[in-house]
N, C-alpha and C. Protein backbone atom coordinates (compact mmCIF):
# COMPACT_ATOMS: atom_id res chain seq x y z
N UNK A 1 0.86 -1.16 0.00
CA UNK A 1 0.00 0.00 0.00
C UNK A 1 0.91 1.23 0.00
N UNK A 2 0.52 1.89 -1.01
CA UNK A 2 1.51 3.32 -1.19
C UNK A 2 1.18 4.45 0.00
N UNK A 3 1.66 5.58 -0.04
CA UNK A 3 1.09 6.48 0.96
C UNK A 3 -0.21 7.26 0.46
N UNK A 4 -0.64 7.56 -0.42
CA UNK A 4 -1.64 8.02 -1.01
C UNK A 4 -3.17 7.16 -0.09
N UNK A 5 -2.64 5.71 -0.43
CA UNK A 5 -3.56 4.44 0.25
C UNK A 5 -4.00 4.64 0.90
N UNK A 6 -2.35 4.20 2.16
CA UNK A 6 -2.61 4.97 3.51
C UNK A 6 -3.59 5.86 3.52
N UNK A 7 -3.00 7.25 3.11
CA UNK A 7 -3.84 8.27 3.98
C UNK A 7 -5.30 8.51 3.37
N UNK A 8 -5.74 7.92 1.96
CA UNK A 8 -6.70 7.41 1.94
C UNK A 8 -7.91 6.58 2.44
N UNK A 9 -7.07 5.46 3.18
CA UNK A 9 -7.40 4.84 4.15
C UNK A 9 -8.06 5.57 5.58
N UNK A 10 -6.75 6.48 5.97
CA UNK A 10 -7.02 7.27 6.95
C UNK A 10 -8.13 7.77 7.02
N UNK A 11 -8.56 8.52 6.11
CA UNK A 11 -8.91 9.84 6.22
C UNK A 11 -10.80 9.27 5.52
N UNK A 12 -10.84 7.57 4.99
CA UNK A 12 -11.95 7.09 5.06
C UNK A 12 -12.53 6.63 6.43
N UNK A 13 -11.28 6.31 6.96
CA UNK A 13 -11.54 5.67 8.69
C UNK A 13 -12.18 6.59 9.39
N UNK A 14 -11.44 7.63 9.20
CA UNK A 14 -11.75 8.43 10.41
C UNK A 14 -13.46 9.40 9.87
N UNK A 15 -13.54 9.50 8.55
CA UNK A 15 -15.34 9.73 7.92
C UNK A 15 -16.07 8.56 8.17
N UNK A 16 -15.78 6.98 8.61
CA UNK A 16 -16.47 6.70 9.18
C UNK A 16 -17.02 6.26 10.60
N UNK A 17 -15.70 7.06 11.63
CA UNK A 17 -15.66 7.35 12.52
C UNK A 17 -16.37 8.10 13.22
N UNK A 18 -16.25 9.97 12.67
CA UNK A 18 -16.88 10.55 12.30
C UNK A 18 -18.09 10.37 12.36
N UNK A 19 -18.40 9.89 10.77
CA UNK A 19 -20.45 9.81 10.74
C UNK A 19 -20.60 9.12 12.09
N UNK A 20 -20.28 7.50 12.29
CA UNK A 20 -20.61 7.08 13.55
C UNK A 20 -20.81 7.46 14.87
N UNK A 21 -19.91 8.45 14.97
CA UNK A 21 -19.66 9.43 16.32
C UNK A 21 -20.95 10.51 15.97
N UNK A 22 -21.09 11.22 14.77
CA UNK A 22 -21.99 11.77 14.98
C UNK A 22 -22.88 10.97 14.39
N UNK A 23 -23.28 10.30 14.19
CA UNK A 23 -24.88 9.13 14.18
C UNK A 23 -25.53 9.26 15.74
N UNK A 24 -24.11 9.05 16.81
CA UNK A 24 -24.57 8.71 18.09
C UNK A 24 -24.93 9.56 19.01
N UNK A 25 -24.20 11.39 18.34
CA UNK A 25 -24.44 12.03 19.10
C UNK A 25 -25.86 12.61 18.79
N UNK A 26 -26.46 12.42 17.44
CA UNK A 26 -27.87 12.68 16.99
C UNK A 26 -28.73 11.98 17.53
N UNK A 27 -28.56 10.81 17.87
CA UNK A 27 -29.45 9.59 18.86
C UNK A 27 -29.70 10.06 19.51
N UNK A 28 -28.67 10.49 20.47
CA UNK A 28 -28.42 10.90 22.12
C UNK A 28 -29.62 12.09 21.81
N UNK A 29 -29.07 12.92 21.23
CA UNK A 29 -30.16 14.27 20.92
C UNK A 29 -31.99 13.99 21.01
N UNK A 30 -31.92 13.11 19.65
CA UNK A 30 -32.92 12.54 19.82
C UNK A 30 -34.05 11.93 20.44
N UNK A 31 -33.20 11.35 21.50
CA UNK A 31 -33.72 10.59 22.75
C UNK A 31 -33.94 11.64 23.31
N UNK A 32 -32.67 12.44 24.01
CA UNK A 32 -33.33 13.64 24.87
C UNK A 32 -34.00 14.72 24.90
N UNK A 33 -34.66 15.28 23.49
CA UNK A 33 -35.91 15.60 22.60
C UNK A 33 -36.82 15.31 23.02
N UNK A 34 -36.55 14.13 22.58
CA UNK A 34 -37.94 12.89 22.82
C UNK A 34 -38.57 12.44 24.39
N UNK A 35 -37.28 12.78 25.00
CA UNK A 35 -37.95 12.36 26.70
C UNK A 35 -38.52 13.59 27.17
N UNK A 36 -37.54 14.99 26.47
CA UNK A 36 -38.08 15.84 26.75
C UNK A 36 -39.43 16.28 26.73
N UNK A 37 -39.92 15.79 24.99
CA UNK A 37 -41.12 16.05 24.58
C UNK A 37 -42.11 15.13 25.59
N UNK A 38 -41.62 13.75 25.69
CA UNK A 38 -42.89 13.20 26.41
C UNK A 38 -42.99 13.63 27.64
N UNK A 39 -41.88 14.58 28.70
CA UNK A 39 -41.94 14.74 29.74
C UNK A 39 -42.95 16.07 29.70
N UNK A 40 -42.56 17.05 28.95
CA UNK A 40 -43.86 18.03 28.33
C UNK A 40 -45.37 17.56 28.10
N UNK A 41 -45.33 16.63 27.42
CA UNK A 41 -46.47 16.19 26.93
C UNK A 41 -47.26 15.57 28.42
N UNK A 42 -46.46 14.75 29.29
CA UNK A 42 -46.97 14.35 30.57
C UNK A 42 -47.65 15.40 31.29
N UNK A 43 -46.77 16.52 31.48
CA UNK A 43 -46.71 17.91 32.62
C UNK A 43 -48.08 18.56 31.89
N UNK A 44 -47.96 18.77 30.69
CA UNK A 44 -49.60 19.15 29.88
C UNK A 44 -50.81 18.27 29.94
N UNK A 45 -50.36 16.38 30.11
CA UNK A 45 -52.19 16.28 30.02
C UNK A 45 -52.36 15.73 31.71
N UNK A 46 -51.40 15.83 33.08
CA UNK A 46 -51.47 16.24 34.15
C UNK A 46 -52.08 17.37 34.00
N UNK A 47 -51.38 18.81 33.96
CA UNK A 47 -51.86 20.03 34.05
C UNK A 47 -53.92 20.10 33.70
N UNK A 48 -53.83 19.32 32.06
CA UNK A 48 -55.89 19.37 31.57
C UNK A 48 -56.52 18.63 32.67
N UNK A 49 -55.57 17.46 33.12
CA UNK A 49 -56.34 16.36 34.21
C UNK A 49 -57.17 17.18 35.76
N UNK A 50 -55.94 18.33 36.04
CA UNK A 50 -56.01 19.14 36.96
C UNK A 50 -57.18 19.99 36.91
N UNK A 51 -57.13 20.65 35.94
CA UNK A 51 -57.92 21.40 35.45
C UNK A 51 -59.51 21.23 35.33
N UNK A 52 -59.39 19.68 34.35
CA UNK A 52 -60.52 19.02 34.71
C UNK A 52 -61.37 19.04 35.95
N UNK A 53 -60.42 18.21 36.82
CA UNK A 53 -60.81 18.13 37.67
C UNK A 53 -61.45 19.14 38.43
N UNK A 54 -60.81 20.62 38.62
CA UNK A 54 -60.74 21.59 38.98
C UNK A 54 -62.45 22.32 38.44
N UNK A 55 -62.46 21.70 37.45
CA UNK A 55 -63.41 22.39 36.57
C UNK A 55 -64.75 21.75 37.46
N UNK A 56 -64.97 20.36 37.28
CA UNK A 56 -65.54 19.51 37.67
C UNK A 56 -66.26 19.54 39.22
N UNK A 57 -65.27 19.64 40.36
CA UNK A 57 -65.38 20.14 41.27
C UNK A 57 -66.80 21.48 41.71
N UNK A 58 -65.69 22.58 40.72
CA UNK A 58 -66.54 23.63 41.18
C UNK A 58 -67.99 23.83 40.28
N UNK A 59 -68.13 22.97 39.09
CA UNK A 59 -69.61 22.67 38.95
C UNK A 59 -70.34 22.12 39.64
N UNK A 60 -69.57 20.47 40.39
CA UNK A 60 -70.92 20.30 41.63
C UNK A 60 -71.25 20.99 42.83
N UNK A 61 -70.88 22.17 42.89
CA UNK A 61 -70.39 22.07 44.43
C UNK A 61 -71.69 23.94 43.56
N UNK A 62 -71.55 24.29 42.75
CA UNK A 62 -72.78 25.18 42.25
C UNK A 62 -73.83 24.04 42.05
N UNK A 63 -73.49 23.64 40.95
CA UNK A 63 -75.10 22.54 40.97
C UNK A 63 -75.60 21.78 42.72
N UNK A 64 -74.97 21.69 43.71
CA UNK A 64 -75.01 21.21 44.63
C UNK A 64 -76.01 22.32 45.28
N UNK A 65 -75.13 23.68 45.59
CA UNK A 65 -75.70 24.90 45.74
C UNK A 65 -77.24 25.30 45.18
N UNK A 66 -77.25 25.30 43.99
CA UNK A 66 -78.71 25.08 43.22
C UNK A 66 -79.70 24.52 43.76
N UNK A 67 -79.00 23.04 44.19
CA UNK A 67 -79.81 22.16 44.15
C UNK A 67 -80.48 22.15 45.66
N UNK A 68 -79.60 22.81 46.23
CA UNK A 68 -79.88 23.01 47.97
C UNK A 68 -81.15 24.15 48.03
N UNK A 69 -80.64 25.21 47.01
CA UNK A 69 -81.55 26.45 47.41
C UNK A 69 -82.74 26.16 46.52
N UNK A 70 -82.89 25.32 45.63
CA UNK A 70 -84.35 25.05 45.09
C UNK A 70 -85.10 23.92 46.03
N UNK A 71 -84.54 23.62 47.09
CA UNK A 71 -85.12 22.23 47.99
C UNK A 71 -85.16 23.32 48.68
N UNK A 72 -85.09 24.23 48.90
CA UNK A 72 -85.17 24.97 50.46
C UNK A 72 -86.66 25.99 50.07
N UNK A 73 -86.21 26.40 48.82
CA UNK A 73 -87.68 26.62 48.03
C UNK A 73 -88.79 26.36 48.03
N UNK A 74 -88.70 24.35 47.76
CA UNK A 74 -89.34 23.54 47.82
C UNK A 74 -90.14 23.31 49.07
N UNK A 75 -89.51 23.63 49.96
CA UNK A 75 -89.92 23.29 51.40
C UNK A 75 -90.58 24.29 51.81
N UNK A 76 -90.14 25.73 51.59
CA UNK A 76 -90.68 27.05 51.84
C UNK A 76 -92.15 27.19 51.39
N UNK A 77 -92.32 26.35 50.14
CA UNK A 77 -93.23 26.36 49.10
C UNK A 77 -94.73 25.57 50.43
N UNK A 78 -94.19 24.65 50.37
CA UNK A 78 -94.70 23.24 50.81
C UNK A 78 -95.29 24.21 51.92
N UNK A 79 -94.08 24.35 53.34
CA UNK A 79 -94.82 25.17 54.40
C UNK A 79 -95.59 26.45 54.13
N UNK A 80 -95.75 27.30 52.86
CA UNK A 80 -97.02 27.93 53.21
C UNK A 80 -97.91 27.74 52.70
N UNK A 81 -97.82 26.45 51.71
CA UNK A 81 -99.28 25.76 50.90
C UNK A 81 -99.68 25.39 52.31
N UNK A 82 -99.16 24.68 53.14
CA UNK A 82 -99.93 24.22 54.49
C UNK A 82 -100.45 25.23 55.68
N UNK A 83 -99.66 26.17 55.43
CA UNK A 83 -100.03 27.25 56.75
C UNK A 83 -101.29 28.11 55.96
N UNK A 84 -101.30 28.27 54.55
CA UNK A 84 -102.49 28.60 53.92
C UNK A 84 -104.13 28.03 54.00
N UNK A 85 -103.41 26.86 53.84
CA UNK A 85 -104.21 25.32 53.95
C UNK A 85 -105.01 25.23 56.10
N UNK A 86 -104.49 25.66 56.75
CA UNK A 86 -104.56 25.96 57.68
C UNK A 86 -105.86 27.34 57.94
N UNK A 87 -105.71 28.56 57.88
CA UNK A 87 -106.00 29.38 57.51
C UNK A 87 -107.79 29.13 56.26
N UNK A 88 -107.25 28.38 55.49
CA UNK A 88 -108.34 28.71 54.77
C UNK A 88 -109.38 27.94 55.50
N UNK A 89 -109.02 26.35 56.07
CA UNK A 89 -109.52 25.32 56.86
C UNK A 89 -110.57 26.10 58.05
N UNK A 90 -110.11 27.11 58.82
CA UNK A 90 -110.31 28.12 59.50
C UNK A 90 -111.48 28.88 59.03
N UNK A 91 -111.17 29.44 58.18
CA UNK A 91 -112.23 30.52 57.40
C UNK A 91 -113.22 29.74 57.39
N UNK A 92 -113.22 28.31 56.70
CA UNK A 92 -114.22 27.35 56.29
C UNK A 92 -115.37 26.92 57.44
N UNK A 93 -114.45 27.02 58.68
CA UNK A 93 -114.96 26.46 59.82
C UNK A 93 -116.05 28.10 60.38
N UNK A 94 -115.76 28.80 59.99
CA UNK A 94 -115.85 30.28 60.48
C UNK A 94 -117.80 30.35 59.47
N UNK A 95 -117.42 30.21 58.31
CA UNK A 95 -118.67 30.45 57.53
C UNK A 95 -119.56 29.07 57.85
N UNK A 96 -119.11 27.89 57.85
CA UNK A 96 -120.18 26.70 58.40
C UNK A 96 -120.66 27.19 59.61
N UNK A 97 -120.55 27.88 60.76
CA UNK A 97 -121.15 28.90 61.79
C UNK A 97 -123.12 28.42 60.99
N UNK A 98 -123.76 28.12 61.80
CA UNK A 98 -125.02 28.25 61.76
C UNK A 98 -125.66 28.35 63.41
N UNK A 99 -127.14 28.37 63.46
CA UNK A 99 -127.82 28.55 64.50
C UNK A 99 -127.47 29.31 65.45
N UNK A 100 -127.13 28.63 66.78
CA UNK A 100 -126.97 29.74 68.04
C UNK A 100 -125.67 29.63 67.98
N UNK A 101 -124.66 29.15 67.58
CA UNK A 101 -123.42 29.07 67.44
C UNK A 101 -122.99 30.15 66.66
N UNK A 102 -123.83 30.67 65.93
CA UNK A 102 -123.22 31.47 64.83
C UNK A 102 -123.49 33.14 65.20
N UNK A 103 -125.06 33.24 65.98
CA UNK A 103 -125.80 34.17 66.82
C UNK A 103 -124.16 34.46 67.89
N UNK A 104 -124.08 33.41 68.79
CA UNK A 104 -123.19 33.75 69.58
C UNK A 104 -121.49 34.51 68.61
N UNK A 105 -121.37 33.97 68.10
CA UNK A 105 -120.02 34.23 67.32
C UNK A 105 -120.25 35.57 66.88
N UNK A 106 -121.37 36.13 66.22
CA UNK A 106 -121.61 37.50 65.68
C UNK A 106 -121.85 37.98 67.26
N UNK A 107 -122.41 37.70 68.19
CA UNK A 107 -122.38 38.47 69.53
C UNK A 107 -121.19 39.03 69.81
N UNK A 108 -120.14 38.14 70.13
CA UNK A 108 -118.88 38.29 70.74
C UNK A 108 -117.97 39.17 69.89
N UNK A 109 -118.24 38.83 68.10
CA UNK A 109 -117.48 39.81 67.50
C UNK A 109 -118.20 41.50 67.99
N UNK A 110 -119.54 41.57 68.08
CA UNK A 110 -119.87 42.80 68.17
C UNK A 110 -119.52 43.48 69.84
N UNK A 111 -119.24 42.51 70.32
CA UNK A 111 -119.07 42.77 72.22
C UNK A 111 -117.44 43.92 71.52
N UNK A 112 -116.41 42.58 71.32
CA UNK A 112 -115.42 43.19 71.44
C UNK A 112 -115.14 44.56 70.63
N UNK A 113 -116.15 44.31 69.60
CA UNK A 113 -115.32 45.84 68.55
C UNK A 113 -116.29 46.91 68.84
N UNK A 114 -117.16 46.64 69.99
CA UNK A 114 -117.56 47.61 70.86
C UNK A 114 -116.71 48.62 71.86
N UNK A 115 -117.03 50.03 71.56
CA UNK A 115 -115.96 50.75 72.33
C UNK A 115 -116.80 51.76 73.18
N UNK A 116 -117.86 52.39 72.58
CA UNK A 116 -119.21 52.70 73.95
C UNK A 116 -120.54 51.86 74.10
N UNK A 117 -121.02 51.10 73.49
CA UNK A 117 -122.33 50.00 73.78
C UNK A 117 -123.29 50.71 72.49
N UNK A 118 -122.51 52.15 72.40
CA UNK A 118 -124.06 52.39 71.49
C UNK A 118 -123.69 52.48 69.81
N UNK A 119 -122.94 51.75 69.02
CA UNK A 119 -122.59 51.54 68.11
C UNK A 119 -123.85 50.75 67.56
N UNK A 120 -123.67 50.66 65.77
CA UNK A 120 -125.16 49.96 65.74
C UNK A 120 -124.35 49.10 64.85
N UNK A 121 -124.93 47.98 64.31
CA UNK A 121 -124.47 47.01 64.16
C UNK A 121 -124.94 46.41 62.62
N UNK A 122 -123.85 46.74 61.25
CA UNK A 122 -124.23 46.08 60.69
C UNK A 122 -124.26 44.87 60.17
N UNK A 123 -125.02 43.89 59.55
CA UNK A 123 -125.01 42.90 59.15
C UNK A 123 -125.22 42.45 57.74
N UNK A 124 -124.87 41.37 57.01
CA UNK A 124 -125.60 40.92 55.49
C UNK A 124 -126.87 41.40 55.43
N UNK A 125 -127.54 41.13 54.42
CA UNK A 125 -128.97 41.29 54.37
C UNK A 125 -129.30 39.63 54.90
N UNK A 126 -128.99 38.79 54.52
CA UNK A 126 -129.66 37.05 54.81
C UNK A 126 -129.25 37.40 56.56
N UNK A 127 -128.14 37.58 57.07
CA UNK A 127 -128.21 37.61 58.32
C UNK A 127 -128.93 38.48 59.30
N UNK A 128 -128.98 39.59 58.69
CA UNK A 128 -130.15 40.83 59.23
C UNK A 128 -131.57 39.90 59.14
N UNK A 129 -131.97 39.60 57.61
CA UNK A 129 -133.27 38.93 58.30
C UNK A 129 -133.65 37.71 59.11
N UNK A 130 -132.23 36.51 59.30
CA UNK A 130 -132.00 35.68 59.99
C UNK A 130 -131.81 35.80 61.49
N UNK A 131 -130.81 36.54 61.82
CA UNK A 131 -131.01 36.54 63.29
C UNK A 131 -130.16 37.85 63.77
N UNK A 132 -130.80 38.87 62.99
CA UNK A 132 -130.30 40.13 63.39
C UNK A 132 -130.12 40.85 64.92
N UNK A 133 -131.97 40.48 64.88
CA UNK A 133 -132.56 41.18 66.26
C UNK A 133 -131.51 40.28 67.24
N UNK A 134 -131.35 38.57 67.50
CA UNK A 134 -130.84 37.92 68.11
C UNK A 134 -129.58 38.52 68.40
N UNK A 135 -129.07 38.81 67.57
CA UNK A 135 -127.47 38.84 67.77
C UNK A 135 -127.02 40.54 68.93
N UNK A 136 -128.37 41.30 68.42
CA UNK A 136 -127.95 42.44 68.99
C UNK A 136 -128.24 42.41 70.43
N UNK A 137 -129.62 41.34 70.64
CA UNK A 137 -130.02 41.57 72.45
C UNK A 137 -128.92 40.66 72.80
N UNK A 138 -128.21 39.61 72.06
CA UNK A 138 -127.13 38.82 72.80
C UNK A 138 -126.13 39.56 73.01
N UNK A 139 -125.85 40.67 72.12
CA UNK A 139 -124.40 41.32 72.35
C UNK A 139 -124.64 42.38 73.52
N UNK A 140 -125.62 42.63 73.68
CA UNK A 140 -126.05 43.93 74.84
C UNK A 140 -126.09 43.29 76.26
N UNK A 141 -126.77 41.81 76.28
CA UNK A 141 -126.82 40.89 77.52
C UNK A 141 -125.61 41.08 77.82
N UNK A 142 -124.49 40.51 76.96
CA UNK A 142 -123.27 40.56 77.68
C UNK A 142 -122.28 41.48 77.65
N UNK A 143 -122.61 42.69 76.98
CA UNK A 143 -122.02 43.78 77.46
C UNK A 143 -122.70 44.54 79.41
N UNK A 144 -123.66 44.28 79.14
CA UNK A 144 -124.23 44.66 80.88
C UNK A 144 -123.61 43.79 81.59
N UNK A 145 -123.14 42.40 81.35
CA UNK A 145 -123.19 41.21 82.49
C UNK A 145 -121.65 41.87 82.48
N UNK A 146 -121.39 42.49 81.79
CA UNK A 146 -119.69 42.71 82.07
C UNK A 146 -119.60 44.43 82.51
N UNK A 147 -120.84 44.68 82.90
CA UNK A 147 -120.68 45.98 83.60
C UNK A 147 -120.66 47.82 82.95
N UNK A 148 -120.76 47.27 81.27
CA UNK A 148 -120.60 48.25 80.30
C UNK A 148 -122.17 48.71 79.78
N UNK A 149 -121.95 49.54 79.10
CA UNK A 149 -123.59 50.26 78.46
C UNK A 149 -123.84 49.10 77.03
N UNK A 150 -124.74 48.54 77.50
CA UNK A 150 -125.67 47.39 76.63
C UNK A 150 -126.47 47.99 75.46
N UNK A 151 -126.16 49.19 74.54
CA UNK A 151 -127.07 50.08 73.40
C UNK A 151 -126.92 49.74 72.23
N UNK A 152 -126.41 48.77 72.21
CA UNK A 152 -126.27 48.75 70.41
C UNK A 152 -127.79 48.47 69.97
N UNK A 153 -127.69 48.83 69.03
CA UNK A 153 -128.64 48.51 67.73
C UNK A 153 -128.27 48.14 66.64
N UNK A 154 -129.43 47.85 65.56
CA UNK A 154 -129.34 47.13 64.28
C UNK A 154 -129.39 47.76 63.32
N UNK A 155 -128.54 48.33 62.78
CA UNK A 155 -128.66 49.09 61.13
C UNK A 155 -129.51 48.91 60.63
N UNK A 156 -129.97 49.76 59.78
CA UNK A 156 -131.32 49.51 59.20
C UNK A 156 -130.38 49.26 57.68
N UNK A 157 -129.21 49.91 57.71
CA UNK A 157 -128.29 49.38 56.29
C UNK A 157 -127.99 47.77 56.49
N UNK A 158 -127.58 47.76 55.58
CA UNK A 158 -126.82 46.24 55.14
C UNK A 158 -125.83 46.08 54.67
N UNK A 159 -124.49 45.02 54.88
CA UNK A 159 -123.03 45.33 54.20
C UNK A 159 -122.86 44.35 53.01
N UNK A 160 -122.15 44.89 51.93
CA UNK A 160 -121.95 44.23 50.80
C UNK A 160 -121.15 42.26 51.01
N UNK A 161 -121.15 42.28 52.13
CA UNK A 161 -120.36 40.83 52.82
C UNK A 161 -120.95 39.97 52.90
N UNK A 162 -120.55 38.26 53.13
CA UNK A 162 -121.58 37.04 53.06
C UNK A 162 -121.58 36.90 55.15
N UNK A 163 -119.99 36.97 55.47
CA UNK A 163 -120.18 36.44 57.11
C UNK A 163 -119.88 37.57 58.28
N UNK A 164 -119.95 37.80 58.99
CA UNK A 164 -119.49 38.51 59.70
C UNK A 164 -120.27 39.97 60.43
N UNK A 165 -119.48 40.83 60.46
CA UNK A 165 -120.67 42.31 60.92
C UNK A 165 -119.15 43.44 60.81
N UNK A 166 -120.03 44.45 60.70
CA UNK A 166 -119.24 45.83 61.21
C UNK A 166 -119.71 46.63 62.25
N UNK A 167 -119.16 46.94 63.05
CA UNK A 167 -119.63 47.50 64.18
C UNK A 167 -119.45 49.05 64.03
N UNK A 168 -120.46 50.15 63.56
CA UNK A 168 -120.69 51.47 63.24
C UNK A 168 -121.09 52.15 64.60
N UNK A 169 -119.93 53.23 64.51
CA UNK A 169 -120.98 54.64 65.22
C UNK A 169 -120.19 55.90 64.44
N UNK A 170 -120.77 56.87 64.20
CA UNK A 170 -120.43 58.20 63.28
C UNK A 170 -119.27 57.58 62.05
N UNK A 171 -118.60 58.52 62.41
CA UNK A 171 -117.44 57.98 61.25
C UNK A 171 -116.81 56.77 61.45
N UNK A 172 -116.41 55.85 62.34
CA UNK A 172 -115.66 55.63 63.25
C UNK A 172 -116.36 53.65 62.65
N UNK A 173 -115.91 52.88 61.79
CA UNK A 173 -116.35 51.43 61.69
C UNK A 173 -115.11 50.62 61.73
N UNK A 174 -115.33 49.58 62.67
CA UNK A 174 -114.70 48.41 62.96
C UNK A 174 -115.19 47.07 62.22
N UNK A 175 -114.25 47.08 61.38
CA UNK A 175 -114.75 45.65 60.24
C UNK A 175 -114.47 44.57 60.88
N UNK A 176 -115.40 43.95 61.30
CA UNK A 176 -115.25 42.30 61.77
C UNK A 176 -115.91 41.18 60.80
N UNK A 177 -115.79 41.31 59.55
CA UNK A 177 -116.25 40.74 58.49
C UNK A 177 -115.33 38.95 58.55
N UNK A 178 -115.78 38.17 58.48
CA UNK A 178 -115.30 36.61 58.60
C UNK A 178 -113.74 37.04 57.82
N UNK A 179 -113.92 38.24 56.15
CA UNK A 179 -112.90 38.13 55.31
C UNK A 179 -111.68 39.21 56.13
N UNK A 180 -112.23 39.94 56.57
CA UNK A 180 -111.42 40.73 57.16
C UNK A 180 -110.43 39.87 58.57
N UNK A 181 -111.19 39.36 59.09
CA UNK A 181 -110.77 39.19 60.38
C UNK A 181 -109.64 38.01 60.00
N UNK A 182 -109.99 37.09 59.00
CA UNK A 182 -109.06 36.11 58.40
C UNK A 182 -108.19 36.34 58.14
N UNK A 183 -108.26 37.72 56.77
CA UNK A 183 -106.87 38.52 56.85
C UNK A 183 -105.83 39.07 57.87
N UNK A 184 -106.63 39.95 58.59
CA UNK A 184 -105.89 40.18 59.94
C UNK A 184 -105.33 38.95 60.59
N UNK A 185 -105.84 38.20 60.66
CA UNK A 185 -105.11 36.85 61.00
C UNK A 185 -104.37 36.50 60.58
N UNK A 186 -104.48 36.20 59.07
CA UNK A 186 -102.96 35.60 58.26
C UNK A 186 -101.85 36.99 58.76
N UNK A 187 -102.01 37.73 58.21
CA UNK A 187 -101.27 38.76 58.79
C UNK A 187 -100.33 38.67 59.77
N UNK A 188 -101.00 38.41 61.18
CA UNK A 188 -100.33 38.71 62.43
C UNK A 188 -99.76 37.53 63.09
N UNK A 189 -101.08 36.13 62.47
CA UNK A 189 -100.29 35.19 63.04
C UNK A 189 -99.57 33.93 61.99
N UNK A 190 -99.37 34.63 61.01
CA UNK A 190 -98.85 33.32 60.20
C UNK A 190 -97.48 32.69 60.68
N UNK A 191 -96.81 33.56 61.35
CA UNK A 191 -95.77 32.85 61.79
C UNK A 191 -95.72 32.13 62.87
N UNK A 192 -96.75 32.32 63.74
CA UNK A 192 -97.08 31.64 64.80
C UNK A 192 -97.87 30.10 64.28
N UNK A 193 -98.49 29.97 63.48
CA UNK A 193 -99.34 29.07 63.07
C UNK A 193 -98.45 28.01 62.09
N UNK A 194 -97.42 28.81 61.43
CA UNK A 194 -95.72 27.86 60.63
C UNK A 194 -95.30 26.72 61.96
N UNK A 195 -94.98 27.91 63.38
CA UNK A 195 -94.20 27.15 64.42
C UNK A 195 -95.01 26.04 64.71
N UNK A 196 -96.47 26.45 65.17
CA UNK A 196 -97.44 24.90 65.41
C UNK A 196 -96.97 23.98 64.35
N UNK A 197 -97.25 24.56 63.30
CA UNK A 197 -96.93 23.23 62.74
C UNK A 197 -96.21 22.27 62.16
N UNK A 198 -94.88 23.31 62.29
CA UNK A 198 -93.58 22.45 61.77
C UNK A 198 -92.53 22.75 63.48
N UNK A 199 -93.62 22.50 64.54
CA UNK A 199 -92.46 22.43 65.81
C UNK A 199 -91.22 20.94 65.72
């Protein structure tokens, strides 16, 4: 082998030295690219997983919320369909009132929304001709038995109402109408009438 050979030789050795050496250092690259990339790629679908999750979370925890304050709704709902239900049950019991039961009941409303004895007393027309006169000597009996001036009288008017009475003197009328007094009731005691019934 001449020297030309030789360093022919050489200088092929060492190009395929060379490529080889760098073949391996492009691998190496490669790989650590590549671990890089999948270590990225990990840290990103951790990070969506998080996120997810994150996401997930704070939808039930509103839909949870929702779901609490429409049951509380629900319940709110419920207790005054019943405290209504109560109330109207009441009224119902108030207008079934017949005979001396009912005489007495219009007495006592006219006793109390009595403030001198001589107020006059109106009534329906069916109850004026039913037991008008009754109701007024009952309310006067027991305004005397309790020591007060026994004067009422009977309107010769009549009120646009089905139960109850108004108790008139000058300007001055106290509505004790079945509808009135019901109202005033829901009114003042509905919260008292909730506690009965959800003690």
């Amino acid at each position: 082998m001449n020297g030309i050979d030789k360093i022919t030789a050489r200088i092929e050795t060492d190009a395929v030295a060379d490529a080889a050496r760098i073949a391996q250092e492009t691998k190496a690259q490669c790989e650590t690219i590549k671990a890089q990339g999948e270590k990225k790629a990990q840290e990103g679908y951790w990070e969506k997983v998080r996120q997810g999750v994150a996401s997930a979370e704070d939808r039930v925890q509103r839909l949870a919320k929702t779901a609490d304050m429409e049951a509380r709704k629900s319940v709110l709902s419920f207790k005054q369909s019943l405290v209504a239900e109560a109330f109207d049950k009441a009224e119902a019991k108030l207008n079934a009132l017949e005979g001396e039961k009912y005489v007495s009941f219009l007495a006592s409303l006219a006793v109390r929304a009595s403030a001198t004895g001589k107020e006059e007393i109106v009534l329906s027309e069916a109850d004026r001709k039913a037991v008008g006169k009754k109701v007024v000597d009952k309310a006067n009996a027991a305004l005397k038995a309790a020591g007060r001036t026994g004067g009422l009288t009977l309107s010769e008017k009549t009120g646009s109402f089905d139960r109850g009475l108004v108790c008139r003197q000058g300007s001055v009328s106290v509505n004790c109408t079945v509808e009135a007094l019901m109202a005033q009731a829901r009114e003042n005691m509905a919260s008292q009438v909730a506690a009965e019934l959800f003690a």
